[in-house]
PDB file of N, CA and C in Angstrom:
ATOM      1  N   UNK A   1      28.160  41.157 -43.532  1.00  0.00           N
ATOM      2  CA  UNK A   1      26.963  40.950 -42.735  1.00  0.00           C
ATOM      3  C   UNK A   1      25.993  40.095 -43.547  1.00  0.00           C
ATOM      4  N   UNK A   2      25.498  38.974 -42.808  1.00  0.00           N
ATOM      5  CA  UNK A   2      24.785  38.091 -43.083  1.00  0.00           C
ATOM      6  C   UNK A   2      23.220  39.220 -43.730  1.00  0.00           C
ATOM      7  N   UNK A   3      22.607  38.348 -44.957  1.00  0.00           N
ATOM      8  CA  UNK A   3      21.043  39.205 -45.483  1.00  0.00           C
ATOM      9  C   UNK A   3      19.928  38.053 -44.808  1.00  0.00           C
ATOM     10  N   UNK A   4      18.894  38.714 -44.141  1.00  0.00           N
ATOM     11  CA  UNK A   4      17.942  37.891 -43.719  1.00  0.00           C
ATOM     12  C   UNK A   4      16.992  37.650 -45.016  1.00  0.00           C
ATOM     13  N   UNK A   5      16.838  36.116 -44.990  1.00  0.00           N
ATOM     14  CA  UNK A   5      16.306  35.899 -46.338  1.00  0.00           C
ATOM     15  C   UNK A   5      14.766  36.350 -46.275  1.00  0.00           C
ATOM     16  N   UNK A   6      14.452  36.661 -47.746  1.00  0.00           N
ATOM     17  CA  UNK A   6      13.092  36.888 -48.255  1.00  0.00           C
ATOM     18  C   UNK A   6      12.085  35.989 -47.699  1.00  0.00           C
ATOM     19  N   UNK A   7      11.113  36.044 -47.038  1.00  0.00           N
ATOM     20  CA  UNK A   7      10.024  34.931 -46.508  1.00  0.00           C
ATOM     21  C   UNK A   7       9.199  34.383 -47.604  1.00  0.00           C
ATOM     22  N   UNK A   8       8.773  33.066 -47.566  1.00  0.00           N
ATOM     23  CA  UNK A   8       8.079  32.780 -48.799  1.00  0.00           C
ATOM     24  C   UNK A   8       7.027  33.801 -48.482  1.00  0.00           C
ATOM     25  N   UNK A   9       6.655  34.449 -49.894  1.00  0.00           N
ATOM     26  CA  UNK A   9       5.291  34.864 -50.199  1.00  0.00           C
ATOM     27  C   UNK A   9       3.879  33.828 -51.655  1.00  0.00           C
ATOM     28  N   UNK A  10       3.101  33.535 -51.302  1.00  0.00           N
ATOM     29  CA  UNK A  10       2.098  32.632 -51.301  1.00  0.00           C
ATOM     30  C   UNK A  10       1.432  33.762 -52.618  1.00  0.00           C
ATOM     31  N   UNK A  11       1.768  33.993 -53.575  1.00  0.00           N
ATOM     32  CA  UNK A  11       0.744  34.553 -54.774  1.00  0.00           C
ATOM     33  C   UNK A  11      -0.255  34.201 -54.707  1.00  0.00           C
ATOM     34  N   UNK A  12      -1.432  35.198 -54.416  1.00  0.00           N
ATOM     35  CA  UNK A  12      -2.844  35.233 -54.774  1.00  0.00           C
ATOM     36  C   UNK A  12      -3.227  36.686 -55.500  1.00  0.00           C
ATOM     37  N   UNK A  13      -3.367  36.639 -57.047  1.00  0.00           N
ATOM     38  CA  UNK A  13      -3.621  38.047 -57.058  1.00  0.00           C
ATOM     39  C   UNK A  13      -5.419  38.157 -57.411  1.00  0.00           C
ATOM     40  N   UNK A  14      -5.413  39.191 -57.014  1.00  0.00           N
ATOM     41  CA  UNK A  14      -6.750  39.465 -57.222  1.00  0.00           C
ATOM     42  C   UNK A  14      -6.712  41.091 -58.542  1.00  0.00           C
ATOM     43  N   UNK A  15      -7.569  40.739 -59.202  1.00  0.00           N
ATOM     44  CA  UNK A  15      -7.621  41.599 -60.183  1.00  0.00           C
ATOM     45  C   UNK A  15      -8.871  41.279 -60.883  1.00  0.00           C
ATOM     46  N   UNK A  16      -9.655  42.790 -60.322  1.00  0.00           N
ATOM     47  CA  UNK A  16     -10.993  42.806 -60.674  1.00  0.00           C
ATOM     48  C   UNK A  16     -11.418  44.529 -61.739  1.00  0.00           C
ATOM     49  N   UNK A  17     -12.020  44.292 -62.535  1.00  0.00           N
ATOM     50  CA  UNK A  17     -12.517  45.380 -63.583  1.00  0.00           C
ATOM     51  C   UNK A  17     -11.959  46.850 -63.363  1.00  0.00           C
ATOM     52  N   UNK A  18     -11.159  47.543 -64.001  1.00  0.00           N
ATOM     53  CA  UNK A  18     -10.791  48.727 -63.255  1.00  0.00           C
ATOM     54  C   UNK A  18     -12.454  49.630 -63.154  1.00  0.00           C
ATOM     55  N   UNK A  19     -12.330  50.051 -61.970  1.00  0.00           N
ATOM     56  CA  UNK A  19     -12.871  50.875 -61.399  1.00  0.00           C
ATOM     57  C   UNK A  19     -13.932  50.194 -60.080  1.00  0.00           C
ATOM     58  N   UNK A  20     -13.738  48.614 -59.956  1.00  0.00           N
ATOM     59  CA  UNK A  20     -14.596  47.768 -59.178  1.00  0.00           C
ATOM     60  C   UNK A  20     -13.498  47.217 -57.610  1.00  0.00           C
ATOM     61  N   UNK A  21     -13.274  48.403 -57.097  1.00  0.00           N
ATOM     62  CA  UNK A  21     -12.477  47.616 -55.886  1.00  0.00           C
ATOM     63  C   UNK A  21     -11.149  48.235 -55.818  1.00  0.00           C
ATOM     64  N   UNK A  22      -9.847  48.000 -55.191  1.00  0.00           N
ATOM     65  CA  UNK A  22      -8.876  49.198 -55.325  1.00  0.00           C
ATOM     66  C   UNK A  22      -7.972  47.431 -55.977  1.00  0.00           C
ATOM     67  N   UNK A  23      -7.309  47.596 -57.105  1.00  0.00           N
ATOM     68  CA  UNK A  23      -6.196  46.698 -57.661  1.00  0.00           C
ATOM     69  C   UNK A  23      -5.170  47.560 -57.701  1.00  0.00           C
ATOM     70  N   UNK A  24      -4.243  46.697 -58.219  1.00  0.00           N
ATOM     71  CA  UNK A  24      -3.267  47.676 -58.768  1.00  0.00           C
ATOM     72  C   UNK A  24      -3.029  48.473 -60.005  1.00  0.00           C
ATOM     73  N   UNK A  25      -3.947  49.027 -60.775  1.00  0.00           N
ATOM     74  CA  UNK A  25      -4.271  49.828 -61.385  1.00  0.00           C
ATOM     75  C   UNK A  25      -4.126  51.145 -60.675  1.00  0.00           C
ATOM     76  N   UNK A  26      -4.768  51.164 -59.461  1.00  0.00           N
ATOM     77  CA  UNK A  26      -4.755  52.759 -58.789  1.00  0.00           C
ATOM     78  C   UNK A  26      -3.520  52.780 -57.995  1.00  0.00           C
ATOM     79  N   UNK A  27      -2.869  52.109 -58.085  1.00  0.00           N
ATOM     80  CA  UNK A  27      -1.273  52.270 -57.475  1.00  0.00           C
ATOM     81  C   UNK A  27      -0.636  53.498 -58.292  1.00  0.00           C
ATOM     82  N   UNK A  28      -0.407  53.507 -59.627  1.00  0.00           N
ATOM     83  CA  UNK A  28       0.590  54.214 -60.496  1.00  0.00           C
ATOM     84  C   UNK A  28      -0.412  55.700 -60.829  1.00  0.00           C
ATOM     85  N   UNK A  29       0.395  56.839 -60.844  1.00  0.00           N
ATOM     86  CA  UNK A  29       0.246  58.054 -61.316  1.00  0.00           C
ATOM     87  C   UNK A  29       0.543  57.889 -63.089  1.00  0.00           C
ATOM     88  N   UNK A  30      -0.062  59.085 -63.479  1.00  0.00           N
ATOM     89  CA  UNK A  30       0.094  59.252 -64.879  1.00  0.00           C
ATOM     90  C   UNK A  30       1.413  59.108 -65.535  1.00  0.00           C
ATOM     91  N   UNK A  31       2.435  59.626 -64.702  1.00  0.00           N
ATOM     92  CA  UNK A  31       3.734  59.185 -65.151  1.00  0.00           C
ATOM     93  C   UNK A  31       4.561  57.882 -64.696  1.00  0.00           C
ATOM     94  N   UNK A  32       3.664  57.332 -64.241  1.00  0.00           N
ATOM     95  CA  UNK A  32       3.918  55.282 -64.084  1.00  0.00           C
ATOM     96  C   UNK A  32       4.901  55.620 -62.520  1.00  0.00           C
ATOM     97  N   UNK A  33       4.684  56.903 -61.685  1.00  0.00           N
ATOM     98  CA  UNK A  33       4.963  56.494 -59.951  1.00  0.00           C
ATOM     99  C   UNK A  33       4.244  55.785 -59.156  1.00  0.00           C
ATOM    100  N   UNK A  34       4.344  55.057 -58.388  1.00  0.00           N
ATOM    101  CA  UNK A  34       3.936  54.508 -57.267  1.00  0.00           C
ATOM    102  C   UNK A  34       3.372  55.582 -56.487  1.00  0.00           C
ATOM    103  N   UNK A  35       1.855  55.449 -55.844  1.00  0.00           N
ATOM    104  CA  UNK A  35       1.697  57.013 -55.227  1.00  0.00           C
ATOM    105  C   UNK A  35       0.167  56.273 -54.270  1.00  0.00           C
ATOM    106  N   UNK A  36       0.362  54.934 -53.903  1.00  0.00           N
ATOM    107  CA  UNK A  36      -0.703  54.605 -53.199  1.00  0.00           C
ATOM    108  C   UNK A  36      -0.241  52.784 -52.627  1.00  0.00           C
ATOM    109  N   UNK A  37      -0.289  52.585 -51.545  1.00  0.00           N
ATOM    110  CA  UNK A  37      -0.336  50.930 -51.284  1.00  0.00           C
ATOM    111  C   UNK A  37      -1.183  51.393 -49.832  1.00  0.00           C
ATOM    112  N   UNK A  38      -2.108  49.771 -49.512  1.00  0.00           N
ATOM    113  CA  UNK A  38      -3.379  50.125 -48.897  1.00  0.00           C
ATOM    114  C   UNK A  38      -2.628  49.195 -47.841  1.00  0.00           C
ATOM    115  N   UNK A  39      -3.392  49.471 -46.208  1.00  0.00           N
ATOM    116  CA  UNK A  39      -2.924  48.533 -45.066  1.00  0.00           C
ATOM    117  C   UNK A  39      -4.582  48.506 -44.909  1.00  0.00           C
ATOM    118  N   UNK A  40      -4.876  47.338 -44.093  1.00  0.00           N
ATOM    119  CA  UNK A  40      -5.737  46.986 -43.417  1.00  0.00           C
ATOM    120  C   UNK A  40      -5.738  46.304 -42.375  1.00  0.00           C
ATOM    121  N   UNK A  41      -6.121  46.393 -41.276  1.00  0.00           N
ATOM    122  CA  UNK A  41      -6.663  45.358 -40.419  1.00  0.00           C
ATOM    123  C   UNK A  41      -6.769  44.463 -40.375  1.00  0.00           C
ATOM    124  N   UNK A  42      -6.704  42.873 -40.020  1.00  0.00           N
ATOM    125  CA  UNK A  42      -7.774  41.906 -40.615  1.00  0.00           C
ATOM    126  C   UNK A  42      -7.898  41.306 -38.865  1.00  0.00           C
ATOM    127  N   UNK A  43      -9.772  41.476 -38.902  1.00  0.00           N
ATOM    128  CA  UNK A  43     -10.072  41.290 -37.753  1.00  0.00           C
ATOM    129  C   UNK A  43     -10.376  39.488 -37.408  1.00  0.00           C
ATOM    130  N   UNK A  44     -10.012  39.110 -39.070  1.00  0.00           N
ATOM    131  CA  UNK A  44     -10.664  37.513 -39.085  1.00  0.00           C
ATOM    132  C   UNK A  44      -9.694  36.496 -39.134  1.00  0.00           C
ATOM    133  N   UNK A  45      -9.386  35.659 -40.178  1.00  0.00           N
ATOM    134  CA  UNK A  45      -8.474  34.965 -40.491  1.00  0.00           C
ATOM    135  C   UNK A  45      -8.001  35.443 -42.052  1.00  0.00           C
ATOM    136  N   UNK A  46      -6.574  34.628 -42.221  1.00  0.00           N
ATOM    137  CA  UNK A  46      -5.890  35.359 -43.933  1.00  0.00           C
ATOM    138  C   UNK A  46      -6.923  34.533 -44.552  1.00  0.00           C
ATOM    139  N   UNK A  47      -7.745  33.566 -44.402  1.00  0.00           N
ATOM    140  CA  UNK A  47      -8.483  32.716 -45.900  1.00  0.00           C
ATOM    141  C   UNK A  47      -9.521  33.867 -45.481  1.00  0.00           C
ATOM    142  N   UNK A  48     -10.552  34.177 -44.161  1.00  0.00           N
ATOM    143  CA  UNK A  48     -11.575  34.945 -44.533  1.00  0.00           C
ATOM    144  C   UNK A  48     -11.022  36.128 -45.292  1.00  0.00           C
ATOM    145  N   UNK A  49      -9.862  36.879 -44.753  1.00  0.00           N
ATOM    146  CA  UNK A  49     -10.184  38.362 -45.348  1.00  0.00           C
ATOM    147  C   UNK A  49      -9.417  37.624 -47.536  1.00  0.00           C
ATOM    148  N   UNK A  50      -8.869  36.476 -47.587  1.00  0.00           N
ATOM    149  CA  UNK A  50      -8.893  36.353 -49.177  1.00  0.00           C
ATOM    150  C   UNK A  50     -10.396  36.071 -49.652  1.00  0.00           C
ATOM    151  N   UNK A  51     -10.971  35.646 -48.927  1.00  0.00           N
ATOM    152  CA  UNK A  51     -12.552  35.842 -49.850  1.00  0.00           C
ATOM    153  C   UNK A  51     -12.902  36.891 -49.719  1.00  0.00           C
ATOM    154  N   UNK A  52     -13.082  37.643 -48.744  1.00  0.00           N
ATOM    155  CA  UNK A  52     -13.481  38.883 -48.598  1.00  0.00           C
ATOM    156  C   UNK A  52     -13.534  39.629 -50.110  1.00  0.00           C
ATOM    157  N   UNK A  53     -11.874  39.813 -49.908  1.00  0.00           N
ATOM    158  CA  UNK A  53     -11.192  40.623 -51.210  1.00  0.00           C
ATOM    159  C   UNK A  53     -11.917  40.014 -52.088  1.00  0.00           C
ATOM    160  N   UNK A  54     -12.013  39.032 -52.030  1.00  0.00           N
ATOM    161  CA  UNK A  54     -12.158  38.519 -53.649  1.00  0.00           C
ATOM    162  C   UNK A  54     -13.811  38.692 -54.115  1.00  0.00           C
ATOM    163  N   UNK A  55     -14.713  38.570 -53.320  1.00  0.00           N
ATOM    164  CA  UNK A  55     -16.251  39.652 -53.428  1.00  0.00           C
ATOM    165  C   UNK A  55     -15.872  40.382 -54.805  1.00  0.00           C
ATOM    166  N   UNK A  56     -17.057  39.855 -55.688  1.00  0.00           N
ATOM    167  CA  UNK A  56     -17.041  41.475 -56.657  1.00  0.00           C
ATOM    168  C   UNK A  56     -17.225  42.787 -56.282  1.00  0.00           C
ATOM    169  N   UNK A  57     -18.292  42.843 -55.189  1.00  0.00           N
ATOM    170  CA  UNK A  57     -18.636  43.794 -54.325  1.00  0.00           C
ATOM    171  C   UNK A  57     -17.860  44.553 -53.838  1.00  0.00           C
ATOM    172  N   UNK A  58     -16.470  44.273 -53.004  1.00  0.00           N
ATOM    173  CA  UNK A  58     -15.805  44.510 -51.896  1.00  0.00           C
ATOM    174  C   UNK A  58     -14.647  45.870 -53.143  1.00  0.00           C
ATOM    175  N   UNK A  59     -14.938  46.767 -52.402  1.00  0.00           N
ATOM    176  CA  UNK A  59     -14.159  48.096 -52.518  1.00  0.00           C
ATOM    177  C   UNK A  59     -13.216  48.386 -52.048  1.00  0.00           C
ATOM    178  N   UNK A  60     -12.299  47.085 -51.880  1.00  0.00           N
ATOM    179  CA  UNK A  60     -11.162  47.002 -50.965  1.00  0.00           C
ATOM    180  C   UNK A  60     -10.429  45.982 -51.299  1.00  0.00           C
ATOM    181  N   UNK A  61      -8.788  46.244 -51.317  1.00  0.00           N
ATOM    182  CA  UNK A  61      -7.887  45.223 -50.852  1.00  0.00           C
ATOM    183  C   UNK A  61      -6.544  46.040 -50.282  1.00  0.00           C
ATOM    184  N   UNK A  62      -5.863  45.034 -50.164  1.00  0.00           N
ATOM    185  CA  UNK A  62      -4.097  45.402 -49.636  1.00  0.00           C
ATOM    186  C   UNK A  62      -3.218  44.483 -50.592  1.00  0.00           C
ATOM    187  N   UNK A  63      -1.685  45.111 -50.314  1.00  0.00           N
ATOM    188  CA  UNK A  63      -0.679  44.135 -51.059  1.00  0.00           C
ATOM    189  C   UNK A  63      -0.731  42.886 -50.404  1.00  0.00           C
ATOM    190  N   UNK A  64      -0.588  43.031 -49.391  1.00  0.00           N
ATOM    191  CA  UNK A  64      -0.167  41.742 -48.512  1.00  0.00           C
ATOM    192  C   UNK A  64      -1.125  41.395 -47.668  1.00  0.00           C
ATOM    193  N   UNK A  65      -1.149  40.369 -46.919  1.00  0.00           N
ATOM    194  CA  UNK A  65      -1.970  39.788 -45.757  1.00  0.00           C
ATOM    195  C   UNK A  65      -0.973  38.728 -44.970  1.00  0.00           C
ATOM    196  N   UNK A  66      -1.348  38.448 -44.033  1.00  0.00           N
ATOM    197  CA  UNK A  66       0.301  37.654 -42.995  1.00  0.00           C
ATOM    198  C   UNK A  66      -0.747  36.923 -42.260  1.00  0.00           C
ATOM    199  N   UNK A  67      -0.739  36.091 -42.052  1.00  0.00           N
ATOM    200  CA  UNK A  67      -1.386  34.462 -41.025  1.00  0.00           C
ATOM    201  C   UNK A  67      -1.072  35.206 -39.798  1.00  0.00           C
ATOM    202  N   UNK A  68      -2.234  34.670 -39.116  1.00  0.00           N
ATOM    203  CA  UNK A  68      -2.044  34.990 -37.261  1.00  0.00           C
ATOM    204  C   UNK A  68      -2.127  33.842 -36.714  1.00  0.00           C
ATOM    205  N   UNK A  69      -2.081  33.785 -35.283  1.00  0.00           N
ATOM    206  CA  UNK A  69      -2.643  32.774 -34.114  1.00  0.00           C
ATOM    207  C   UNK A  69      -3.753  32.191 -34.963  1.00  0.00           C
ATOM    208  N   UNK A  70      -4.827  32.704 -35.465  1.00  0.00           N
ATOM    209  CA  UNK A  70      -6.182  32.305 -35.435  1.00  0.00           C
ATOM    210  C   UNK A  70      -6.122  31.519 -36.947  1.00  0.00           C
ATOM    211  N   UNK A  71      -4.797  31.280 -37.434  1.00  0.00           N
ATOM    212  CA  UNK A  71      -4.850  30.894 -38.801  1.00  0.00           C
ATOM    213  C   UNK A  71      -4.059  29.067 -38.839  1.00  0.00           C
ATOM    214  N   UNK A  72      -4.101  28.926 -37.293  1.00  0.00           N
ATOM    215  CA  UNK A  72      -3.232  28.027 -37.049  1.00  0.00           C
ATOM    216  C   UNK A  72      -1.934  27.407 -38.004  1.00  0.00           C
ATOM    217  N   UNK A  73      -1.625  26.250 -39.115  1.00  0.00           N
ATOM    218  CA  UNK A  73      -0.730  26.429 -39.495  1.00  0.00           C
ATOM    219  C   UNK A  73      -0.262  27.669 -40.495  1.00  0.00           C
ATOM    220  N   UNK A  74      -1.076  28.664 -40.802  1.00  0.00           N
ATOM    221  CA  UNK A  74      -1.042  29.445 -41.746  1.00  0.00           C
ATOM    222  C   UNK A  74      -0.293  30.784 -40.604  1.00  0.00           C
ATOM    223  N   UNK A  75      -0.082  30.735 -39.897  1.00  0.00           N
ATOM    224  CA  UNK A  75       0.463  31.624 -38.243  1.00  0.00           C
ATOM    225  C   UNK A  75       1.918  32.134 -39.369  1.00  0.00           C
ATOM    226  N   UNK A  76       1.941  33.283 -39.716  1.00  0.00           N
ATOM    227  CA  UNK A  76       2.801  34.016 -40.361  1.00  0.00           C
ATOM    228  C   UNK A  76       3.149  33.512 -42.144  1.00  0.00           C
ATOM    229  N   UNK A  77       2.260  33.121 -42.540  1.00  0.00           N
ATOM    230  CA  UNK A  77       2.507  32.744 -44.287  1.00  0.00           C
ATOM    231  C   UNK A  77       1.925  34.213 -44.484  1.00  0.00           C
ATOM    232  N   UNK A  78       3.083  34.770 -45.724  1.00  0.00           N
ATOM    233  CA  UNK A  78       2.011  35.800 -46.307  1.00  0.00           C
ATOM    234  C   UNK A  78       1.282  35.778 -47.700  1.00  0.00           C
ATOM    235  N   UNK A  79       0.647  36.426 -47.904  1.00  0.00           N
ATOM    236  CA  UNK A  79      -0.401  36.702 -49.252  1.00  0.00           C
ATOM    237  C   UNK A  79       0.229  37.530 -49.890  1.00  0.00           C
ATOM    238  N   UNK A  80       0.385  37.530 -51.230  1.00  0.00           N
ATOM    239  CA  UNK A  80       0.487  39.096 -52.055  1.00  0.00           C
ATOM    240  C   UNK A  80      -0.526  38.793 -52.796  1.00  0.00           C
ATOM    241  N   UNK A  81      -1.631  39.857 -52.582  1.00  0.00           N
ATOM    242  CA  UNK A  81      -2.677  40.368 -53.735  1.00  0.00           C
ATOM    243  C   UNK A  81      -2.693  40.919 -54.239  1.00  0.00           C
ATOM    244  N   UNK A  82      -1.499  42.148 -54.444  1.00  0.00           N
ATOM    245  CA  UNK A  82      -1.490  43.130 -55.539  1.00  0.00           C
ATOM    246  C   UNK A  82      -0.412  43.000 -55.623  1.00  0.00           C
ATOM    247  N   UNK A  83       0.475  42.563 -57.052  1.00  0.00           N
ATOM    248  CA  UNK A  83       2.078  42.463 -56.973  1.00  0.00           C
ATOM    249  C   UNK A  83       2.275  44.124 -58.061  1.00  0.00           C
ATOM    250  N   UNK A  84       3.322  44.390 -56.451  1.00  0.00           N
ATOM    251  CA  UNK A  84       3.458  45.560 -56.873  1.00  0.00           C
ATOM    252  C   UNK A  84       4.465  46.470 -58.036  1.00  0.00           C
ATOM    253  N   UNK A  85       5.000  45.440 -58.855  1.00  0.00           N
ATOM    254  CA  UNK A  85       5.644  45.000 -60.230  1.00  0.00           C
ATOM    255  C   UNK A  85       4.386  45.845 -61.545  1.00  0.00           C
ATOM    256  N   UNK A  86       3.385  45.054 -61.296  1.00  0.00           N
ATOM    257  CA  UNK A  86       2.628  45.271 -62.394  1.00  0.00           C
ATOM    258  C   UNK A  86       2.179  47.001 -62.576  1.00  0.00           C
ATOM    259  N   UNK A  87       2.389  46.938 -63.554  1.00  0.00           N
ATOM    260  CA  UNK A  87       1.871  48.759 -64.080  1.00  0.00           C
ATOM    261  C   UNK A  87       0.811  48.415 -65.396  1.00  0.00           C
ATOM    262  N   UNK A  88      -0.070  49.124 -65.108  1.00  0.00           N
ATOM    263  CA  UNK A  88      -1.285  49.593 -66.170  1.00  0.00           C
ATOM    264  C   UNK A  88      -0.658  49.749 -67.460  1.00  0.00           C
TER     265      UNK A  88
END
């Protein structure tokens, strides 16, 4: 059986001060498990909600983000902002 290939994913990571926003720092438990990945919404476009994230301010992100209609050629490219590889 044929494997449906991997879609390009578009690296953007965001990595801000631990304790300023959710990175991947708060992914891993004390014994280095995986024990958290965030979904969101995005009510805007993938470039608004990458600035968004990227706010020092903003107390929020996700692994991924995916292009819509409203992103015209960007209509299914995805984002990884937290690559979920990295451990503290």
């Amino acid at each position: 059986m044929a494997k449906t290939p991997r879609p390009i994913i578009a690296k953007r990571p965001i990595v801000k001060p631990y304790g300023v926003g959710m990175t991947y720092q708060y992914r891993w438990d004390a014994q280095k498990h995986a024990y958290a990945s965030w979904v969101h919404t995005m009510l805007g476009t993938l470039w608004g909600t990458d600035t968004y994230f990227r706010f020092p301010a903003t107390q929020a992100c996700t692994d991924y983000g995916i292009g819509g209609t409203l992103d015209g050629l960007y209509d299914g490219v995805i984002f990884e902002w937290i690559d979920a590889t990295i451990r503290p």
